[in-house]
Protein backbone atom coordinates (compact mmCIF):
# COMPACT_ATOMS: atom_id res chain seq x y z
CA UNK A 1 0.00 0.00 0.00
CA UNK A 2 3.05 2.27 0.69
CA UNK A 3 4.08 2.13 -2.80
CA UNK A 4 0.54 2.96 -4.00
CA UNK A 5 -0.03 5.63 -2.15
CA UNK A 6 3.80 7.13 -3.09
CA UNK A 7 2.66 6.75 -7.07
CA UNK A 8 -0.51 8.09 -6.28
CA UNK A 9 1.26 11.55 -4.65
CA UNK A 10 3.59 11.42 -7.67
CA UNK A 11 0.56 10.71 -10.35
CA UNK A 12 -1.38 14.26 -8.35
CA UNK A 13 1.71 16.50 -8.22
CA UNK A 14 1.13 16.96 -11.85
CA UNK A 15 -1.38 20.15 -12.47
CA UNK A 16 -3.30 18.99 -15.00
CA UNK A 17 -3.81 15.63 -12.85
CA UNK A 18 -7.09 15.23 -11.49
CA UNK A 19 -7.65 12.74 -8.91
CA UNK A 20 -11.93 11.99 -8.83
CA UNK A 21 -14.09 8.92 -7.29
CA UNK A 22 -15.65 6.77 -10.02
CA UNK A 23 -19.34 8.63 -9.28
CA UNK A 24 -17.80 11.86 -10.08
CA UNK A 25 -16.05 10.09 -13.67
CA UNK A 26 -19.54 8.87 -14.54
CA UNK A 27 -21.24 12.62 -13.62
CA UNK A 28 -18.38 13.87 -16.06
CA UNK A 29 -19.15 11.36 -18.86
CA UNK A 30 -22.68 11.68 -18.78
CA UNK A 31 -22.82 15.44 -19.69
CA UNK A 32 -20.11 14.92 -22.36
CA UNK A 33 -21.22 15.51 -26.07
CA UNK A 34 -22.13 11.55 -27.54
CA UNK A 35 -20.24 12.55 -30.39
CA UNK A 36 -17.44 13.65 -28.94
CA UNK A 37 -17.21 10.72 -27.06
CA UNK A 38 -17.67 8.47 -30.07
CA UNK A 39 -14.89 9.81 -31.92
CA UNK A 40 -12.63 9.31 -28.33
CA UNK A 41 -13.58 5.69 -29.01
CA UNK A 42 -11.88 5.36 -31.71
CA UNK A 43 -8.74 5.68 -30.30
CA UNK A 44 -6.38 2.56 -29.43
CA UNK A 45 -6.07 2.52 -25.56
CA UNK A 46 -2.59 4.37 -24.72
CA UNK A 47 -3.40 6.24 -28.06
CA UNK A 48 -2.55 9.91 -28.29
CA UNK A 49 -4.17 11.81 -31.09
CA UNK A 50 -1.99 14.20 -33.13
CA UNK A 51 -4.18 17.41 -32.56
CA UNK A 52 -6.63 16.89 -29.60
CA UNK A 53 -8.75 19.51 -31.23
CA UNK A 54 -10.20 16.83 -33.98
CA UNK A 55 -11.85 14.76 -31.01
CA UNK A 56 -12.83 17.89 -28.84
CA UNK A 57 -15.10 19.31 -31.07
CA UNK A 58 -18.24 17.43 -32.69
């Protein structure tokens, strides 16, 4: 558990990092545009797009 909680600190040192419980992840996805999403799921897992602006607009 030590170890967790160490990469945990690490992981939300970052600022752009946020750290949320599952319920507030759902929340977020529910209000997100469907299309949006859908084009997010075509993404490999791991998968970076080139220009994050193509899949943050619908």
């Amino acid at each position: 558990m030590k170890s967790v909680e160490r990469a945990l600190r690490d992981i939300a040192a970052h600022p752009d990092v946020r750290l949320v419980s599952f319920r507030q992840l759902v929340e977020w996805l529910e209000v997100q545009d469907p299309a949006v999403l859908a084009k997010l799921r075509t993404l490999k897992v791991g998968q970076q797009p080139a220009d994050w602006r193509e899949y943050t607009t619908a």
